[in-house]
C-alpha atoms as a PDB file:
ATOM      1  CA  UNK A   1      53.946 -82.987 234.463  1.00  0.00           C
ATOM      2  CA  UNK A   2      51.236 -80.765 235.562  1.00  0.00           C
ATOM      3  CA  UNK A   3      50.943 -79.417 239.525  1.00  0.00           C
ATOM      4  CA  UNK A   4      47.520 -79.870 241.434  1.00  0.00           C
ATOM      5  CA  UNK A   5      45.790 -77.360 241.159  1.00  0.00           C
ATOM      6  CA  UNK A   6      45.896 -76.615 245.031  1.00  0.00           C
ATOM      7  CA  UNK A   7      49.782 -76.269 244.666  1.00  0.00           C
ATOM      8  CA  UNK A   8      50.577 -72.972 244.987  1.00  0.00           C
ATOM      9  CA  UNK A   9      53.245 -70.944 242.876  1.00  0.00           C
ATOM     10  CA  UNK A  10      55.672 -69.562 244.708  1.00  0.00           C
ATOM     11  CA  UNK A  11      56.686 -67.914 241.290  1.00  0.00           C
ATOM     12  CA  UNK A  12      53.157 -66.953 240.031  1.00  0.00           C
ATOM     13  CA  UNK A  13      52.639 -62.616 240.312  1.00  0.00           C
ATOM     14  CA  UNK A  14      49.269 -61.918 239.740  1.00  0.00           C
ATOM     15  CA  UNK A  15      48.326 -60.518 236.829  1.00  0.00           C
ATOM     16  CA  UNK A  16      45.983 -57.659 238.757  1.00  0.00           C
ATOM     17  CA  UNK A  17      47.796 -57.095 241.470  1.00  0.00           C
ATOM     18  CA  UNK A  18      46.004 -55.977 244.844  1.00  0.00           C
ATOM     19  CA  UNK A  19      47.336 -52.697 246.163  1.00  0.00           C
ATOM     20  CA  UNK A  20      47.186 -50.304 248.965  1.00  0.00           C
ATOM     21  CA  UNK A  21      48.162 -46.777 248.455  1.00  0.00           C
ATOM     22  CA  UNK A  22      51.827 -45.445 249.936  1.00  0.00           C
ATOM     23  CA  UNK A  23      51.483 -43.405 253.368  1.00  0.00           C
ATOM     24  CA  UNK A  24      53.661 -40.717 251.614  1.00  0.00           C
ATOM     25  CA  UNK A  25      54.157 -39.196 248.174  1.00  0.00           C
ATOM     26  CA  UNK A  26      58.692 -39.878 247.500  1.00  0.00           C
ATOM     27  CA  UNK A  27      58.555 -37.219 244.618  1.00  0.00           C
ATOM     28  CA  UNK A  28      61.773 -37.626 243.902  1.00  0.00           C
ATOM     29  CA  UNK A  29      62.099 -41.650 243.734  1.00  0.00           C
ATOM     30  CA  UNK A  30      58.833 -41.193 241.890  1.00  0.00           C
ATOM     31  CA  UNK A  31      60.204 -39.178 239.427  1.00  0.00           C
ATOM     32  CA  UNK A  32      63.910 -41.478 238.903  1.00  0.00           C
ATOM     33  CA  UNK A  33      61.303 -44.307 238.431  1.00  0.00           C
ATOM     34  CA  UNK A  34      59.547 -42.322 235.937  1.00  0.00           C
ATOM     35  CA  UNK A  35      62.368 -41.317 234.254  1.00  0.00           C
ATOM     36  CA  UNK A  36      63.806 -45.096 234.335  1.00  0.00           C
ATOM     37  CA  UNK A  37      60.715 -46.907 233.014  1.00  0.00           C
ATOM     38  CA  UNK A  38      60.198 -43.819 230.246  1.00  0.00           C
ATOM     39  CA  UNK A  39      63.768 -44.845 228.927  1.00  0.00           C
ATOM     40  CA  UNK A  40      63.026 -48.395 229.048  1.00  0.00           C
ATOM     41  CA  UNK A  41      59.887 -47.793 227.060  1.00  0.00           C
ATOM     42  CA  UNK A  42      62.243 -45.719 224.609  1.00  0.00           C
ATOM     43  CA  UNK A  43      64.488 -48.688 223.784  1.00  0.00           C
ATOM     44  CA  UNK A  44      61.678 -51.232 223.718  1.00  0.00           C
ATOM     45  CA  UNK A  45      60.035 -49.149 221.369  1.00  0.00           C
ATOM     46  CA  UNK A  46      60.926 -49.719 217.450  1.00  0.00           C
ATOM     47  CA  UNK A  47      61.437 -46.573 216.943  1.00  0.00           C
ATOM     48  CA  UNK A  48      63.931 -44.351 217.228  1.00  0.00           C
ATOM     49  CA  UNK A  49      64.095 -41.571 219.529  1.00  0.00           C
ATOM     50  CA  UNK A  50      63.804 -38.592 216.970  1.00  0.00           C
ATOM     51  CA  UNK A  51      60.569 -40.503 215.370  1.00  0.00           C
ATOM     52  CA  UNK A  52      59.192 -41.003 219.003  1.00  0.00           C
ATOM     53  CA  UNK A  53      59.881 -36.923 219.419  1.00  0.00           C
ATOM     54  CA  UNK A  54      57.862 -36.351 215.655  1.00  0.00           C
ATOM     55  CA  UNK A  55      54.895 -38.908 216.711  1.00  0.00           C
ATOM     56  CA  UNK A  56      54.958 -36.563 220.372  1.00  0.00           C
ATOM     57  CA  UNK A  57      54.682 -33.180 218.074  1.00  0.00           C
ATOM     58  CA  UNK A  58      52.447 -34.988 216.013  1.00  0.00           C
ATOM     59  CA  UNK A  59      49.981 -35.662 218.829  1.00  0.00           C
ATOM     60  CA  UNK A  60      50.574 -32.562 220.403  1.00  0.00           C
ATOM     61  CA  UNK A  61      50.069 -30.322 217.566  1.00  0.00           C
ATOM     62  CA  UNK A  62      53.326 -28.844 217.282  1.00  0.00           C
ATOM     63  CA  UNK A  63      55.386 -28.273 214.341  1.00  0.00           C
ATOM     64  CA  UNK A  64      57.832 -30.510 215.884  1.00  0.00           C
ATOM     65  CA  UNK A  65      59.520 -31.998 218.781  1.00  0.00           C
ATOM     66  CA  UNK A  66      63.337 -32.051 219.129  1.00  0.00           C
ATOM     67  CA  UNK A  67      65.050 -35.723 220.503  1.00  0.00           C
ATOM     68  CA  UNK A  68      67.202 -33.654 223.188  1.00  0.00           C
ATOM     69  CA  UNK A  69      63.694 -32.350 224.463  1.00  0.00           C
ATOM     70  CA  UNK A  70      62.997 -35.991 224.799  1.00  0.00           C
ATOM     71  CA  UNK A  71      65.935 -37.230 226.535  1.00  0.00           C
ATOM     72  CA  UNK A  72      65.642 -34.532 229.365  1.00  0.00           C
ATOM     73  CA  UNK A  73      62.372 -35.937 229.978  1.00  0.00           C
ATOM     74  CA  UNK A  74      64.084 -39.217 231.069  1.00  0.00           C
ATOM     75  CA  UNK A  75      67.858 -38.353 231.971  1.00  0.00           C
ATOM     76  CA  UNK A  76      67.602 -38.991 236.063  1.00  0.00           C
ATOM     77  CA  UNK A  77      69.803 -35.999 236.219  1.00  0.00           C
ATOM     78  CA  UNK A  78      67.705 -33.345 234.556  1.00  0.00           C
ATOM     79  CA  UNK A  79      65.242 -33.412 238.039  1.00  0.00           C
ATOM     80  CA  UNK A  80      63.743 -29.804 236.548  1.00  0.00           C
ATOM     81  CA  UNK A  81      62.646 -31.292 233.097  1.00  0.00           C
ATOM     82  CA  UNK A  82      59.662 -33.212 234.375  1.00  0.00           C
ATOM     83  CA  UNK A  83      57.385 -34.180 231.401  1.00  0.00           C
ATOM     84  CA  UNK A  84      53.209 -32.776 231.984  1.00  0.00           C
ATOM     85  CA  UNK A  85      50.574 -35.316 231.674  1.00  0.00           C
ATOM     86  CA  UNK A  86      49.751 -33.826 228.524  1.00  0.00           C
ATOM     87  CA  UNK A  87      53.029 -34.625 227.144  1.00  0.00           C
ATOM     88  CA  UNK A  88      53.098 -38.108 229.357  1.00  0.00           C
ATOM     89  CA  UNK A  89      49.977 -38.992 227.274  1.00  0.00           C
ATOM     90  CA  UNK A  90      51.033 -38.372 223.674  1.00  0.00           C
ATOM     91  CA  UNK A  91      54.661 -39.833 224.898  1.00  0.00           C
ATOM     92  CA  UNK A  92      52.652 -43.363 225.916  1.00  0.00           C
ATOM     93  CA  UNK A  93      50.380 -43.073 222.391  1.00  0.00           C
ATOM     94  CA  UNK A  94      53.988 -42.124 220.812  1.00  0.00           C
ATOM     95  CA  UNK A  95      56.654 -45.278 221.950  1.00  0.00           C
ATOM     96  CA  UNK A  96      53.213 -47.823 222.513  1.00  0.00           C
ATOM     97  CA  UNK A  97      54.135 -48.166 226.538  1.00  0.00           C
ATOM     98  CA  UNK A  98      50.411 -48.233 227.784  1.00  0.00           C
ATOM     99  CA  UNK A  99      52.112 -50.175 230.592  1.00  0.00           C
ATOM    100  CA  UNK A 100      53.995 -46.714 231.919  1.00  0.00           C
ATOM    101  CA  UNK A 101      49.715 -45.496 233.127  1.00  0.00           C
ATOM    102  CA  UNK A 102      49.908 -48.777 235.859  1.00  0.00           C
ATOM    103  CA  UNK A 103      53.583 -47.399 236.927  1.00  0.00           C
ATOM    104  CA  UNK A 104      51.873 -44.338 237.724  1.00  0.00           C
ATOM    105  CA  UNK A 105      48.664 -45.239 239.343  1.00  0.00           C
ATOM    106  CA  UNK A 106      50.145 -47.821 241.244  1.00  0.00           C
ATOM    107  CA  UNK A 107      51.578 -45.909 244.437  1.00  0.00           C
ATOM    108  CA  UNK A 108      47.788 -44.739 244.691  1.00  0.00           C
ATOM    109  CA  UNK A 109      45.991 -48.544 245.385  1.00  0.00           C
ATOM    110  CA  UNK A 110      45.308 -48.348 241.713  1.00  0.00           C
ATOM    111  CA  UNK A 111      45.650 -51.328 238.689  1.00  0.00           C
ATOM    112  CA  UNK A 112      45.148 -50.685 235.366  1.00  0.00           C
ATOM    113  CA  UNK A 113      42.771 -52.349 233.511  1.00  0.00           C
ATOM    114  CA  UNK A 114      43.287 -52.580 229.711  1.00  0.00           C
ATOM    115  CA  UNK A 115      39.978 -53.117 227.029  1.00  0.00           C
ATOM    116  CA  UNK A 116      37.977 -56.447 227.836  1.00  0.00           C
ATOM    117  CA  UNK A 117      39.777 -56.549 231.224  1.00  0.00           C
ATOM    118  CA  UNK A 118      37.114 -54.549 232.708  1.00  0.00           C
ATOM    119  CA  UNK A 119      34.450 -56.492 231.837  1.00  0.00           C
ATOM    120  CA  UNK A 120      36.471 -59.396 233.433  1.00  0.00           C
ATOM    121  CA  UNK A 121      36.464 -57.079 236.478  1.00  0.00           C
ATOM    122  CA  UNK A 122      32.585 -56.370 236.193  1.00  0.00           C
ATOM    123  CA  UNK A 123      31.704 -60.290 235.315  1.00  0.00           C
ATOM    124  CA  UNK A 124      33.889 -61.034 238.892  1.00  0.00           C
ATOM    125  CA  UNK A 125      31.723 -58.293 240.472  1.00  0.00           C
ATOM    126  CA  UNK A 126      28.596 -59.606 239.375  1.00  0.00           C
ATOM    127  CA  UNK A 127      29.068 -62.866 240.539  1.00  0.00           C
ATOM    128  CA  UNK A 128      30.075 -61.756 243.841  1.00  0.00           C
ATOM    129  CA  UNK A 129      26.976 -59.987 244.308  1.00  0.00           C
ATOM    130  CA  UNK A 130      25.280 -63.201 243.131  1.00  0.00           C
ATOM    131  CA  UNK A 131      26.460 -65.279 245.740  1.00  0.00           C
ATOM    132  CA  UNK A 132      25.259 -62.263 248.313  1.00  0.00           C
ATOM    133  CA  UNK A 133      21.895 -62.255 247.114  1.00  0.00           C
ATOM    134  CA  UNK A 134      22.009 -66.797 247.268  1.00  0.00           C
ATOM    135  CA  UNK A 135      23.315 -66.491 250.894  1.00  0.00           C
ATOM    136  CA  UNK A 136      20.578 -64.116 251.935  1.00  0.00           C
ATOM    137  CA  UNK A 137      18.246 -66.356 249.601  1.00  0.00           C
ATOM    138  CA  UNK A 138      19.669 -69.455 252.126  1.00  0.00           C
ATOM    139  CA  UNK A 139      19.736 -67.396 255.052  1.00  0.00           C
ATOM    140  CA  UNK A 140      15.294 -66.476 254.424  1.00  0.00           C
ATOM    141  CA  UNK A 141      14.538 -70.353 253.309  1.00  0.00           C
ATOM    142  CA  UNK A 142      16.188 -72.153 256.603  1.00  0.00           C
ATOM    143  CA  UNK A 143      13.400 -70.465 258.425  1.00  0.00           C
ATOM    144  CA  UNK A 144      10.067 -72.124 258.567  1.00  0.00           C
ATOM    145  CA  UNK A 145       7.300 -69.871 257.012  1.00  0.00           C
ATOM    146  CA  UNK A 146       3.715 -70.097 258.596  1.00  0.00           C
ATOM    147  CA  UNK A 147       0.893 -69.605 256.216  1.00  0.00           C
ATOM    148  CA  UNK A 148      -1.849 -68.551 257.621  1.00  0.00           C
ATOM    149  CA  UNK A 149      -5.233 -69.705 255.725  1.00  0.00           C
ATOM    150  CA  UNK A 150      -8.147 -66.953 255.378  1.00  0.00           C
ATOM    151  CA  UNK A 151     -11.582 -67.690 254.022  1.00  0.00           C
ATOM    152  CA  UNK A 152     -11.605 -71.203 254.928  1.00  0.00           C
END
């Protein structure tokens, strides 16, 4: 059976979320989260953790990467072992988690948008800007214009 589609999902998250940046930076729940959802992108990933570290090295142009250098990047405990951007990057490119960029924009007001998704978000803005320029369109036609005749 399908719902009408004025029924509203309590259910249904948005797939672009609408956000508003936090009042204050938490570094340190930040960084568990990090830490938690870099993990969680380690055992979703099909490979193992010591082929994860070699794709890392790979990326970052070193001769290698060892797996312990990995998992103090995301043991909640190791608080001084906080991975660079640099390393975040080639970690994402290395396990396949391009979800872990929205986890880190998101406390800013910020969604990810992923390939064609943008120019879902510029098609949206487009139109939106069309229906500007029709109400202003409506808004000059409802009044009366007097033409005034010269030569005649």
């Amino acid at each position: 059976m399908s719902k009408h589609p004025a029924q509203l999902d309590f259910f249904l998250e948005p797939m672009f979320p609408v956000r508003a940046p936090v009042a204050t930076i938490d570094i340190e729940r930040f960084r568990s989260r990090l830490k938690r959802e870099m993990a969680r992108a380690i055992r979703e990933c099909p490979h193992s953790r010591d082929v994860i570290a070699g794709r890392m090295a790979h990326y970052l142009g070193l001769p290698n990467m060892s797996k312990n250098t990995l998992d103090a990047y995301t043991a909640e405990s190791k608080a001084s072992h906080d991975v660079s951007l640099v390393r975040f990057k080639a970690f994402v490119r290395a396990t396949g988690a391009v979800w872990l960029w929205d986890l880190v924009v998101s406390e800013d007001g910020l969604t990810l948008l992923e390939g064609d998704e943008a120019r879902l978000a510029e098609i949206a803005r487009l139109q939106q800007e069309q229906r500007e320029l029709q109400q202003r369109l409506k808004s000059l036609r409802s009044v009366p214009i007097a033409i005034k005749r010269r030569g005649l």
